[in-house]
PDB file of N, CA and C in Angstrom:
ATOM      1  N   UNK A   1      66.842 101.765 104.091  1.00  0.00           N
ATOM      2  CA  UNK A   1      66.269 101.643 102.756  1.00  0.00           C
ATOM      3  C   UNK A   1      67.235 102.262 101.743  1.00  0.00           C
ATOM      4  N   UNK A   2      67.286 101.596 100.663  1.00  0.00           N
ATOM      5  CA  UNK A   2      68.458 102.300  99.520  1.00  0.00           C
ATOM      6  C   UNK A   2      67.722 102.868  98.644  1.00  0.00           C
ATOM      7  N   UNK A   3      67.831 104.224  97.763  1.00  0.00           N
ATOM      8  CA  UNK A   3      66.985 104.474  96.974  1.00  0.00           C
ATOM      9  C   UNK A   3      67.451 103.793  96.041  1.00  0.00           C
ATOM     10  N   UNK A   4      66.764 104.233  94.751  1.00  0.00           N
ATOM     11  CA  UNK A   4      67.490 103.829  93.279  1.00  0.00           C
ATOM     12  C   UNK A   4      68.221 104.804  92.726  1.00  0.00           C
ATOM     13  N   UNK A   5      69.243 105.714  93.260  1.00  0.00           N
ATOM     14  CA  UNK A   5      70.033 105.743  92.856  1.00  0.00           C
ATOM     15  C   UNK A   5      71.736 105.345  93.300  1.00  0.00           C
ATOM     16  N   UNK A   6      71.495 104.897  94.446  1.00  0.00           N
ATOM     17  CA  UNK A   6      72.596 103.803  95.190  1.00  0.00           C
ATOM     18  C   UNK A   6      72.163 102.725  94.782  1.00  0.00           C
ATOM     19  N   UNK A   7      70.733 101.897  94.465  1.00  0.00           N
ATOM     20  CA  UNK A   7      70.707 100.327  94.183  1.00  0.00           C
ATOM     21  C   UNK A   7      71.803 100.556  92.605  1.00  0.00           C
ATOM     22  N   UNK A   8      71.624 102.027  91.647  1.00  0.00           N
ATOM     23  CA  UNK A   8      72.124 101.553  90.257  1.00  0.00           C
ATOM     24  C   UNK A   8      73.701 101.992  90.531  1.00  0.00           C
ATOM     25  N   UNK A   9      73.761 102.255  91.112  1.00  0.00           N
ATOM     26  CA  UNK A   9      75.720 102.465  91.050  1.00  0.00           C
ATOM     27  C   UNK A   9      75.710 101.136  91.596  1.00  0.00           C
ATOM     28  N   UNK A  10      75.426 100.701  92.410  1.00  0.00           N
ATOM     29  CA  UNK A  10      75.886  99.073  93.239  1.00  0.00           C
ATOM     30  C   UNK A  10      75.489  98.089  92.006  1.00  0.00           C
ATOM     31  N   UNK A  11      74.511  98.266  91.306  1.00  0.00           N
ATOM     32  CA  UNK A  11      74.436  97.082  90.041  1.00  0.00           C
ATOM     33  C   UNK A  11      75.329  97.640  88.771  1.00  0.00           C
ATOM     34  N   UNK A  12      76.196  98.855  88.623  1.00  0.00           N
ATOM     35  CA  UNK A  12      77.040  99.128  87.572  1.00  0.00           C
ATOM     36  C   UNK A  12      78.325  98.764  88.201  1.00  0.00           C
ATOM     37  N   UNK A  13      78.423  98.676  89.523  1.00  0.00           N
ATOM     38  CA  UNK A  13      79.480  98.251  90.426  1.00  0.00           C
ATOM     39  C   UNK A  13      80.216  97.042  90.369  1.00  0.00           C
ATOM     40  N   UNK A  14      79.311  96.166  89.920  1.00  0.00           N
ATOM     41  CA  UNK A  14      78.952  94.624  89.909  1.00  0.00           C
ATOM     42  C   UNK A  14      79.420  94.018  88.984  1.00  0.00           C
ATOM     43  N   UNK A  15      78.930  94.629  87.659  1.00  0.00           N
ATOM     44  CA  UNK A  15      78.412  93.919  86.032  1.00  0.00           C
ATOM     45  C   UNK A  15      80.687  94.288  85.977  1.00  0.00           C
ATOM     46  N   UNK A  16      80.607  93.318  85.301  1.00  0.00           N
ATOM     47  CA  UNK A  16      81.785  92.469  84.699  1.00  0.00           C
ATOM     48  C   UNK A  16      81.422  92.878  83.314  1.00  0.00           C
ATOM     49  N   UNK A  17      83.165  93.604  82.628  1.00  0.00           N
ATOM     50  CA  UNK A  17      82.225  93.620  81.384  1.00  0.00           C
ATOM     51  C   UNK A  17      83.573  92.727  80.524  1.00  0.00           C
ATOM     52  N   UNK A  18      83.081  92.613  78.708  1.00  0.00           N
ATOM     53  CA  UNK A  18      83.962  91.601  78.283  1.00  0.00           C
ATOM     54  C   UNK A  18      84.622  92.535  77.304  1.00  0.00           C
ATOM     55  N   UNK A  19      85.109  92.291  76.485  1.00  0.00           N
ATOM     56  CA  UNK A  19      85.955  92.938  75.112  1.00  0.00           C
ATOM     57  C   UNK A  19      84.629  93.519  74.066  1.00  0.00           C
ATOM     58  N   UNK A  20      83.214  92.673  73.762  1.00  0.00           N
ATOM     59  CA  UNK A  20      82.408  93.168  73.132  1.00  0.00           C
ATOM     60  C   UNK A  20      81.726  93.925  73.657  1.00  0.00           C
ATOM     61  N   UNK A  21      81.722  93.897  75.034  1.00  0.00           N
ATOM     62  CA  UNK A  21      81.010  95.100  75.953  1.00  0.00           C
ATOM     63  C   UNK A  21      81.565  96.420  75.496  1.00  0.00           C
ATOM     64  N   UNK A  22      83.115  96.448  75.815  1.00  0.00           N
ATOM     65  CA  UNK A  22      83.675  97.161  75.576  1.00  0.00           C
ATOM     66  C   UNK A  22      83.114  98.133  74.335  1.00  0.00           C
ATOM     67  N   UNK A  23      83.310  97.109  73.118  1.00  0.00           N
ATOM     68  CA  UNK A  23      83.209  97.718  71.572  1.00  0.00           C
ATOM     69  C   UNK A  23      81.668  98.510  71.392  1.00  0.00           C
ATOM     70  N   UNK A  24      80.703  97.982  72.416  1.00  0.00           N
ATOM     71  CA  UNK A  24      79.481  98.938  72.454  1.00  0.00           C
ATOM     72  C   UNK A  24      79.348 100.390  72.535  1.00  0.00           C
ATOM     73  N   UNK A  25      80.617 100.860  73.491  1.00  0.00           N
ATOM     74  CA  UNK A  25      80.809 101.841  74.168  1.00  0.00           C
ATOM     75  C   UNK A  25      80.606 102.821  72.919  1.00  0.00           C
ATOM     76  N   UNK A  26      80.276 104.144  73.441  1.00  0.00           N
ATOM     77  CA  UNK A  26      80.031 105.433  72.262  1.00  0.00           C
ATOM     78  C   UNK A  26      81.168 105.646  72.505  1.00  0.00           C
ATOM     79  N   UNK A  27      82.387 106.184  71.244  1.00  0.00           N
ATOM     80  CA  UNK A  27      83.220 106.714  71.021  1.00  0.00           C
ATOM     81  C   UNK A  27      83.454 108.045  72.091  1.00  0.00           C
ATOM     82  N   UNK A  28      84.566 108.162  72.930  1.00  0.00           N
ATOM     83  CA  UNK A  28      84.804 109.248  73.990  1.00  0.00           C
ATOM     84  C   UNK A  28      84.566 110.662  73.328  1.00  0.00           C
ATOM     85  N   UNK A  29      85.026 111.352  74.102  1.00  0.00           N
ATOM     86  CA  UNK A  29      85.525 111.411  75.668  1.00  0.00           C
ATOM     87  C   UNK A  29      83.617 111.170  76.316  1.00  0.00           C
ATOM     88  N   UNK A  30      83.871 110.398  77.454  1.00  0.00           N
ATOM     89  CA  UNK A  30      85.131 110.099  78.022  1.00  0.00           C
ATOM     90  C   UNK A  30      85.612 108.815  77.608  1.00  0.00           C
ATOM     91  N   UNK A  31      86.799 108.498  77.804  1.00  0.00           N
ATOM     92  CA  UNK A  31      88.162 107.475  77.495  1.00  0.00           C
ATOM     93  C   UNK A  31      87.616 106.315  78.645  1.00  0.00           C
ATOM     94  N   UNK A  32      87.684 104.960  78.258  1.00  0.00           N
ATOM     95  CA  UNK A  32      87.616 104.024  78.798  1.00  0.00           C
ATOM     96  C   UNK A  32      89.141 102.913  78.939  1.00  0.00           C
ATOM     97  N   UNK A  33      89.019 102.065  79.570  1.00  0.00           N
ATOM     98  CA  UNK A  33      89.935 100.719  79.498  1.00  0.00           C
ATOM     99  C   UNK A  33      89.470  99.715  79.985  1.00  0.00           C
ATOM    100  N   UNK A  34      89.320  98.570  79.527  1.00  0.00           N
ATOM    101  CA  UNK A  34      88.688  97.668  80.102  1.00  0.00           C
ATOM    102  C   UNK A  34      89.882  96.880  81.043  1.00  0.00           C
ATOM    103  N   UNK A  35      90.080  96.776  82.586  1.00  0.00           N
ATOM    104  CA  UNK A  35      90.941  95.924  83.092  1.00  0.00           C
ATOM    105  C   UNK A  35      90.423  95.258  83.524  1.00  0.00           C
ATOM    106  N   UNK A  36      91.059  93.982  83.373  1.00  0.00           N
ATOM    107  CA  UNK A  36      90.569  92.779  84.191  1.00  0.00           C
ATOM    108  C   UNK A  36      89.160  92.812  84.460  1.00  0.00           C
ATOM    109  N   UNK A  37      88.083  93.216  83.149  1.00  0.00           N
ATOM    110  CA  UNK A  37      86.437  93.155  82.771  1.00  0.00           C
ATOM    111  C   UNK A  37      85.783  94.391  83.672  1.00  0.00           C
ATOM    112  N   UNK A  38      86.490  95.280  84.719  1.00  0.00           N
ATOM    113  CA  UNK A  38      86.674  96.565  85.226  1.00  0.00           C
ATOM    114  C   UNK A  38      86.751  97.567  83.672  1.00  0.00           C
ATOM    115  N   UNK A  39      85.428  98.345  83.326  1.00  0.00           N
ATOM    116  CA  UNK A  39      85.589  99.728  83.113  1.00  0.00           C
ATOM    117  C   UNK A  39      86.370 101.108  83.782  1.00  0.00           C
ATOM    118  N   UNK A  40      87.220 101.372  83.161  1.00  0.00           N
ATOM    119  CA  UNK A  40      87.582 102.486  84.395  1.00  0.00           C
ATOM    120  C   UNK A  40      87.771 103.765  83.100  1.00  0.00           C
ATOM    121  N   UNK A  41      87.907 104.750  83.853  1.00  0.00           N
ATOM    122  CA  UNK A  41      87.800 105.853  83.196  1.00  0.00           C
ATOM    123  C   UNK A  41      89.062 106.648  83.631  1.00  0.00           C
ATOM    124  N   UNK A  42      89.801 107.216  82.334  1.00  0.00           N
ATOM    125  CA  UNK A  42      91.024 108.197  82.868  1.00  0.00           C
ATOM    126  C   UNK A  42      90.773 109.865  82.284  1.00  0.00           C
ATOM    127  N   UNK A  43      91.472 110.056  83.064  1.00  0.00           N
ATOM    128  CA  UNK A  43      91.305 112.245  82.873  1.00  0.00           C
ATOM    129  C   UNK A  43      92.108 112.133  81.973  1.00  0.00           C
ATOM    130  N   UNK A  44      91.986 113.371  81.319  1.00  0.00           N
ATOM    131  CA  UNK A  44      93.082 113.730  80.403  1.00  0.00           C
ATOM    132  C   UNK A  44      94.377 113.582  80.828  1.00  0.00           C
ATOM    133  N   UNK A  45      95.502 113.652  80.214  1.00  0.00           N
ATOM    134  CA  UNK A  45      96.774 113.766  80.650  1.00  0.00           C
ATOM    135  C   UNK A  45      97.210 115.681  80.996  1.00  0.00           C
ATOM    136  N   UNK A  46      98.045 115.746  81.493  1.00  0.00           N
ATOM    137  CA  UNK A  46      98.826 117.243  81.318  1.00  0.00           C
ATOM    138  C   UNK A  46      99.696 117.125  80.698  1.00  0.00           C
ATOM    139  N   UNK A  47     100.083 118.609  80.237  1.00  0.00           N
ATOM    140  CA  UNK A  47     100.429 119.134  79.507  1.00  0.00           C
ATOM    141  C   UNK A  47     101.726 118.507  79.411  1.00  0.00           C
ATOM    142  N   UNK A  48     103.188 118.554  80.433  1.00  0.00           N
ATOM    143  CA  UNK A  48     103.967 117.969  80.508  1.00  0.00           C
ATOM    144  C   UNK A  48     103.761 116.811  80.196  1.00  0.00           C
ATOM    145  N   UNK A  49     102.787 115.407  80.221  1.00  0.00           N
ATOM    146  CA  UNK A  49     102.745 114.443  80.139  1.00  0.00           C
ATOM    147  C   UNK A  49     102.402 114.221  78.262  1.00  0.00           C
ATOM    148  N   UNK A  50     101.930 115.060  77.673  1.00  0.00           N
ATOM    149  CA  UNK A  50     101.620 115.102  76.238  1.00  0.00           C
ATOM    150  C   UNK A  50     103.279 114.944  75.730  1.00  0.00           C
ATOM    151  N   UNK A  51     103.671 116.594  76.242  1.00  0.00           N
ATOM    152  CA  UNK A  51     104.925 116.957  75.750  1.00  0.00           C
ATOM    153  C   UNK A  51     105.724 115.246  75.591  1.00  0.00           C
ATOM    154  N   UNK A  52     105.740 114.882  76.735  1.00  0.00           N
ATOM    155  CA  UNK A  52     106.977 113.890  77.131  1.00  0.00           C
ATOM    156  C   UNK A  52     106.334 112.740  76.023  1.00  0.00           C
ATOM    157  N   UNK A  53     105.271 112.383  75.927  1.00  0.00           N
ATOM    158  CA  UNK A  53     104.832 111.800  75.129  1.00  0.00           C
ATOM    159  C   UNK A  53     104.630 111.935  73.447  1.00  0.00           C
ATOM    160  N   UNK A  54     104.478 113.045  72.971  1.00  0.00           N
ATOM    161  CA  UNK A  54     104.589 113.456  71.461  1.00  0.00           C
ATOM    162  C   UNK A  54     106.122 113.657  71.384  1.00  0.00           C
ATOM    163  N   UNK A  55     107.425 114.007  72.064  1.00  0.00           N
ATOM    164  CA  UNK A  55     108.543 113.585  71.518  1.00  0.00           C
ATOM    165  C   UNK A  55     109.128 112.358  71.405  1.00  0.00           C
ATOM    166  N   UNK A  56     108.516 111.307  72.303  1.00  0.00           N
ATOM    167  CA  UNK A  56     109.129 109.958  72.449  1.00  0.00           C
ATOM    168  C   UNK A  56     108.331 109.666  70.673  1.00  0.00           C
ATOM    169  N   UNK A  57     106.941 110.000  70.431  1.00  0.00           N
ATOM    170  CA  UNK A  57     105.918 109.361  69.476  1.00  0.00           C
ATOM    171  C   UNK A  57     106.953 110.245  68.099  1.00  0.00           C
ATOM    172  N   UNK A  58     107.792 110.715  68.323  1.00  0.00           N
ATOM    173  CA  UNK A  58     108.213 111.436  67.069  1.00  0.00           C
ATOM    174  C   UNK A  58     109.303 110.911  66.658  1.00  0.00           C
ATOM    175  N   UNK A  59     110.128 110.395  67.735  1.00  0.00           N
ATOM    176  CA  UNK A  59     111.630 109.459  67.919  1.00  0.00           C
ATOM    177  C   UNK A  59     111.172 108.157  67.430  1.00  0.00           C
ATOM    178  N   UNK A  60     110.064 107.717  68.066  1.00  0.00           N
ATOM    179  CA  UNK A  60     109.695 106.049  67.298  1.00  0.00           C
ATOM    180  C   UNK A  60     109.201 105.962  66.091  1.00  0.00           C
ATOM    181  N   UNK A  61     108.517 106.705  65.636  1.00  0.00           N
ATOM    182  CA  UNK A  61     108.134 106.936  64.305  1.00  0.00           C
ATOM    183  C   UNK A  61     108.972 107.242  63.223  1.00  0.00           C
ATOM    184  N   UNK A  62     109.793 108.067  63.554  1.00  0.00           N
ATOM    185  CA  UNK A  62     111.506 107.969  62.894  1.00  0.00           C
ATOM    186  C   UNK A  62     112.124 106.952  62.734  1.00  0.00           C
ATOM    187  N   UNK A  63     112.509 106.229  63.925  1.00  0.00           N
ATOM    188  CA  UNK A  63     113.156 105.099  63.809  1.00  0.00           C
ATOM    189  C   UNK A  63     112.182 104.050  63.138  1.00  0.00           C
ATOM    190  N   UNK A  64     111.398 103.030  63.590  1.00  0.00           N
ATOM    191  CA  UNK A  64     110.268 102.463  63.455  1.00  0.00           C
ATOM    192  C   UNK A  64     109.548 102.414  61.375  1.00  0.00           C
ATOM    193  N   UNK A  65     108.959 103.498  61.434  1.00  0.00           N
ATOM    194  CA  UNK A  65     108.134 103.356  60.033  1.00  0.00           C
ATOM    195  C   UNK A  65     109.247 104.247  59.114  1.00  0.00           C
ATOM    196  N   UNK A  66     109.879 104.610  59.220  1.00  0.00           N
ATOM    197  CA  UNK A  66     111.169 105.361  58.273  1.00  0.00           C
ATOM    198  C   UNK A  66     111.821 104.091  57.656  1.00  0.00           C
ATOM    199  N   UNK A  67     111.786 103.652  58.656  1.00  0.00           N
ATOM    200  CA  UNK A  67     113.010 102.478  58.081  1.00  0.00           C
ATOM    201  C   UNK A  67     112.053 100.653  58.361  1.00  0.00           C
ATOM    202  N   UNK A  68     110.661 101.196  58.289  1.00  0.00           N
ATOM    203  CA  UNK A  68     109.734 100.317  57.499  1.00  0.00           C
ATOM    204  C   UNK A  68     109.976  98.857  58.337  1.00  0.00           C
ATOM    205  N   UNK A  69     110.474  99.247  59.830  1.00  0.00           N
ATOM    206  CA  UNK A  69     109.676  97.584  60.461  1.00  0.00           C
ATOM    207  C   UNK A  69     108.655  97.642  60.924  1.00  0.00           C
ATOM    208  N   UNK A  70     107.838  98.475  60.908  1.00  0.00           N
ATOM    209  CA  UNK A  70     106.638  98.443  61.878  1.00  0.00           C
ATOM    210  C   UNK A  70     105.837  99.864  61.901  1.00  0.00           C
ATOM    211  N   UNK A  71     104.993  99.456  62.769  1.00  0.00           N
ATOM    212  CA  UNK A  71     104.050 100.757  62.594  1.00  0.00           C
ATOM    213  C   UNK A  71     104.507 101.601  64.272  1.00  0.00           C
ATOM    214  N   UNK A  72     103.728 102.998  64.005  1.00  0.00           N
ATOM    215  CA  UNK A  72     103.834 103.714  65.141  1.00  0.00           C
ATOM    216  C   UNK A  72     102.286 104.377  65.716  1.00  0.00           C
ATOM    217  N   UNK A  73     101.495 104.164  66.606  1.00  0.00           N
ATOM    218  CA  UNK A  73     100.157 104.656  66.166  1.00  0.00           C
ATOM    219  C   UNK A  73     100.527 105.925  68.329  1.00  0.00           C
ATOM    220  N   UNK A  74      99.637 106.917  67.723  1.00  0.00           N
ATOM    221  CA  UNK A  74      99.828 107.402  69.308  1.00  0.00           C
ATOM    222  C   UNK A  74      98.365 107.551  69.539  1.00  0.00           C
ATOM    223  N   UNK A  75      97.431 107.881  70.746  1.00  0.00           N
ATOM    224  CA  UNK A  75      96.679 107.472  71.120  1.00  0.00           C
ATOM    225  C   UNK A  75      95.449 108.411  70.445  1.00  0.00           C
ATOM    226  N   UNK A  76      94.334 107.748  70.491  1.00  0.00           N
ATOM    227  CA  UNK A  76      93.959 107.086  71.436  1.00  0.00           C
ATOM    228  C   UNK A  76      93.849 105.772  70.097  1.00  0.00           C
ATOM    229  N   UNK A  77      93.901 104.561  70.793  1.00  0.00           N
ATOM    230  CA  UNK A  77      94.236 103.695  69.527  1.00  0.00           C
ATOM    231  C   UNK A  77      93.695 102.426  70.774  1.00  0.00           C
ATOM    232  N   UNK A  78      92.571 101.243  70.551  1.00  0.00           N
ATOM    233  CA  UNK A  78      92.424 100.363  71.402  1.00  0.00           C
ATOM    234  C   UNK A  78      93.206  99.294  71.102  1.00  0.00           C
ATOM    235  N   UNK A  79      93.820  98.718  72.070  1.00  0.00           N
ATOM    236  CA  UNK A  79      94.903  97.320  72.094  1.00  0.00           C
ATOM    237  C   UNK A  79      94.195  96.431  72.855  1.00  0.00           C
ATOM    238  N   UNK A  80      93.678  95.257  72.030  1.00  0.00           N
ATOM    239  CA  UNK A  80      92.816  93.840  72.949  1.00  0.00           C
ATOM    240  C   UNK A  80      94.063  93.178  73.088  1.00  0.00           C
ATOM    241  N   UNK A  81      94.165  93.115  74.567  1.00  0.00           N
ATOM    242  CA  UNK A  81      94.862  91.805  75.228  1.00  0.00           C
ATOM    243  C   UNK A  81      94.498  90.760  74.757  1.00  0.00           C
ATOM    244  N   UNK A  82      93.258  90.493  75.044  1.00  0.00           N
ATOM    245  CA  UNK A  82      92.367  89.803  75.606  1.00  0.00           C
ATOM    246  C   UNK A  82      91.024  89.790  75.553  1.00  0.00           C
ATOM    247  N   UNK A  83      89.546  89.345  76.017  1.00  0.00           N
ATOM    248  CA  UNK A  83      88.206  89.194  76.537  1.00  0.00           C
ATOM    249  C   UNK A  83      88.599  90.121  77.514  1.00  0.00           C
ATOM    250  N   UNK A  84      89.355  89.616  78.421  1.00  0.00           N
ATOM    251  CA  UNK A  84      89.360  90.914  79.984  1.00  0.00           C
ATOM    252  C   UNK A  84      90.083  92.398  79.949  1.00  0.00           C
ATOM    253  N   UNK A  85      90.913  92.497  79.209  1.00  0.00           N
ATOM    254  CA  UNK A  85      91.400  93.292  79.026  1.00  0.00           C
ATOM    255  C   UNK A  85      91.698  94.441  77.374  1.00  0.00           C
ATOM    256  N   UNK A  86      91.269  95.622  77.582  1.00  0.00           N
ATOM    257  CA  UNK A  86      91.392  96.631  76.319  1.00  0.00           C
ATOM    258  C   UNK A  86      92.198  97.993  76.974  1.00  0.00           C
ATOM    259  N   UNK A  87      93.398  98.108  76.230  1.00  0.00           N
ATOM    260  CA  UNK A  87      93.947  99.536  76.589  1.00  0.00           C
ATOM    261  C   UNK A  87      93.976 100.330  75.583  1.00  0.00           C
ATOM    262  N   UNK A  88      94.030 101.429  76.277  1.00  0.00           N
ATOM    263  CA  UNK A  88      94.639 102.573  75.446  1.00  0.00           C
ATOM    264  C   UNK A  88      95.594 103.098  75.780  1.00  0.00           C
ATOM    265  N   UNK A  89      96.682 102.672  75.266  1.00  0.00           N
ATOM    266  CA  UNK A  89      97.937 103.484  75.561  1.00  0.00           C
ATOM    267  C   UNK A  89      98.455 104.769  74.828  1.00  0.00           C
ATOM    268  N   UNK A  90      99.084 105.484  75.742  1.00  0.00           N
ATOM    269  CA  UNK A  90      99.690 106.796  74.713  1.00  0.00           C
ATOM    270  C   UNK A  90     100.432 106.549  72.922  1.00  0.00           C
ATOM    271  N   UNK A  91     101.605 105.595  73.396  1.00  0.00           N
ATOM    272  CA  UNK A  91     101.779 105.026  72.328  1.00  0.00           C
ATOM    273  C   UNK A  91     101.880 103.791  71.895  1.00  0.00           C
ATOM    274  N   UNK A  92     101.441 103.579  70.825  1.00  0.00           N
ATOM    275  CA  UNK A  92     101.774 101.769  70.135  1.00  0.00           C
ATOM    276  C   UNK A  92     103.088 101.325  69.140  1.00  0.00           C
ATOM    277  N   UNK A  93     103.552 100.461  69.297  1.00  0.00           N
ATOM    278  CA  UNK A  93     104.467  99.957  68.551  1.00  0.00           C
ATOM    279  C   UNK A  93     104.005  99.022  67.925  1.00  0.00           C
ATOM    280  N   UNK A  94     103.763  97.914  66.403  1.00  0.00           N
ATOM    281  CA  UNK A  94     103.657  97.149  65.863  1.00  0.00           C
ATOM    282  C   UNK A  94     104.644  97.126  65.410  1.00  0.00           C
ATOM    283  N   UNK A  95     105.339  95.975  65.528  1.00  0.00           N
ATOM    284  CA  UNK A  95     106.672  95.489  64.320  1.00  0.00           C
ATOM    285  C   UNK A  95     105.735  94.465  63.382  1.00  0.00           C
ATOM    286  N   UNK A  96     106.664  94.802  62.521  1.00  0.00           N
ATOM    287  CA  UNK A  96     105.943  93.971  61.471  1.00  0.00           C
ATOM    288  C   UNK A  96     106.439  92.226  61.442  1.00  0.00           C
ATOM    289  N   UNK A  97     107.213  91.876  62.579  1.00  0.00           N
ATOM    290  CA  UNK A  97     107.263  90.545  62.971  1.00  0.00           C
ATOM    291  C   UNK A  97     107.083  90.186  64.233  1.00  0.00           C
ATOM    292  N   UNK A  98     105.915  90.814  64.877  1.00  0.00           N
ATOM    293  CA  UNK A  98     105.062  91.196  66.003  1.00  0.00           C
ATOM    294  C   UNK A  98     104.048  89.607  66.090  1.00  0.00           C
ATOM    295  N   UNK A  99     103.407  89.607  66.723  1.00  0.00           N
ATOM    296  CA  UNK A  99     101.863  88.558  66.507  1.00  0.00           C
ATOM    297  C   UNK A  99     100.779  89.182  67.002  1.00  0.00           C
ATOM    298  N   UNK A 100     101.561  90.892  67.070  1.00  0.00           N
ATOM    299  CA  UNK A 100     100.196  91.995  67.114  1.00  0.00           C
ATOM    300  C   UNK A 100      99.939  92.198  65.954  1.00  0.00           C
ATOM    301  N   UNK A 101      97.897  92.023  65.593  1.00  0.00           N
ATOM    302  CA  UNK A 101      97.888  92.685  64.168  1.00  0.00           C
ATOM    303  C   UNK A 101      97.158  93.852  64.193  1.00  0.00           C
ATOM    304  N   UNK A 102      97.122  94.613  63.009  1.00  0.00           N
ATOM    305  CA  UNK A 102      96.264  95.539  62.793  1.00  0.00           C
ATOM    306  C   UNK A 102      94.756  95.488  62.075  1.00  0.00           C
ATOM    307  N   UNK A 103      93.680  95.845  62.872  1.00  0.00           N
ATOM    308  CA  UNK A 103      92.334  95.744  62.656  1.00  0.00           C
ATOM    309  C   UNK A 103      91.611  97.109  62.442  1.00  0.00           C
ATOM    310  N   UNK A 104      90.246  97.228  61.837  1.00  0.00           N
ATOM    311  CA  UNK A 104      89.732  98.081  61.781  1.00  0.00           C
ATOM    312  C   UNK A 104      89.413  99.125  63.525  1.00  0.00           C
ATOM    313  N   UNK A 105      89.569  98.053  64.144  1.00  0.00           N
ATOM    314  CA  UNK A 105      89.130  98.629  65.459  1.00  0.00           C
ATOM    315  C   UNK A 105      90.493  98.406  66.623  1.00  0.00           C
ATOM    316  N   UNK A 106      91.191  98.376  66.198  1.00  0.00           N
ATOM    317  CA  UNK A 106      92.238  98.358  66.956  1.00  0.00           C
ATOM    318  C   UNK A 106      93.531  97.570  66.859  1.00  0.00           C
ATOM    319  N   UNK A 107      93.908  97.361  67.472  1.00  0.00           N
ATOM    320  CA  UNK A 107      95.393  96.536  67.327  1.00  0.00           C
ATOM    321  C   UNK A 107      94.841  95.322  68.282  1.00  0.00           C
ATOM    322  N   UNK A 108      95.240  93.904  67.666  1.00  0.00           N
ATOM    323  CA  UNK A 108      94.780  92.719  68.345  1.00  0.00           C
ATOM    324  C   UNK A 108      96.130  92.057  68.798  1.00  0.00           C
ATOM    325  N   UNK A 109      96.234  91.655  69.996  1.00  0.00           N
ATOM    326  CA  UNK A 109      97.167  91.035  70.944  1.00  0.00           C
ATOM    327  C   UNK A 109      98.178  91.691  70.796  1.00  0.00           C
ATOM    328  N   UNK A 110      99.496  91.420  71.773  1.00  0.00           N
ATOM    329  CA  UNK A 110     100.509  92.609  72.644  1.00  0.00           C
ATOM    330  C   UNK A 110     101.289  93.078  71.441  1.00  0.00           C
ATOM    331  N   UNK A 111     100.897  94.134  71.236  1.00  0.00           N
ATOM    332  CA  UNK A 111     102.356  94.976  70.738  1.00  0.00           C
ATOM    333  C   UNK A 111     103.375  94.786  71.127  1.00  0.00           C
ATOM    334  N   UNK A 112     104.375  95.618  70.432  1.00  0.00           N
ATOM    335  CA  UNK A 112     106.198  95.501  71.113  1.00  0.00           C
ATOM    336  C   UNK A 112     106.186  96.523  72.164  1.00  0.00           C
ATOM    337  N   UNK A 113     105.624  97.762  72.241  1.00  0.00           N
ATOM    338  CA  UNK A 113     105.636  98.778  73.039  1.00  0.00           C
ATOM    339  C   UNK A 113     104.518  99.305  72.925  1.00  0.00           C
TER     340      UNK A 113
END
């Protein structure tokens, strides 16, 4: 016999979710990504992994919006692939001759980086 609380992990197990599923979600933590209609959930980063990440986000932003091709956004910032897919990456690149645009809710289709 299964109780109900193994029948509801096996039916959250199941459910497929889409890009508007996604946008339901309450603002984190915790941090979501939608892959391939898979919710998954990530831990924070460490400390080293910030570091390595806020100097690269300081180098592109220099290069990048200084000299006005594009934008630089660092996270948490949502990027729609797609219906199946929403990331959050550490950092975003928009060039401004990209066919990524910028939205109230995120950045729509692939960035440069």
């Amino acid at each position: 016999m299964i109780n109900s609380m193994d029948e509801s992990k096996v039916l959250l197990e199941e459910k497929r979710y889409t890009a508007q599923d996604f946008e339901k979600l309450p603002e984190g933590p915790p941090y979501y990504e939608l892959i391939e209609r898979e919710l998954i959930m990530s831990p924070a980063p460490i400390l080293d992994h910030q570091d390595a990440s806020k100097k690269l986000f300081h180098k592109l932003y220099t290069f990048v919006e200084l000299s006005k091709q594009g934008y630089v956004f660092y996270s948490s910032v949502d990027v729609y692939l797609d219906e199946r897919n929403v990331f959050q990456p550490d950092i975003v690149v928009v060039l401004k001759k990209s066919k990524a645009r910028r939205e109230r809710k995120g950045i729509i289709g692939p960035p440069m980086l």
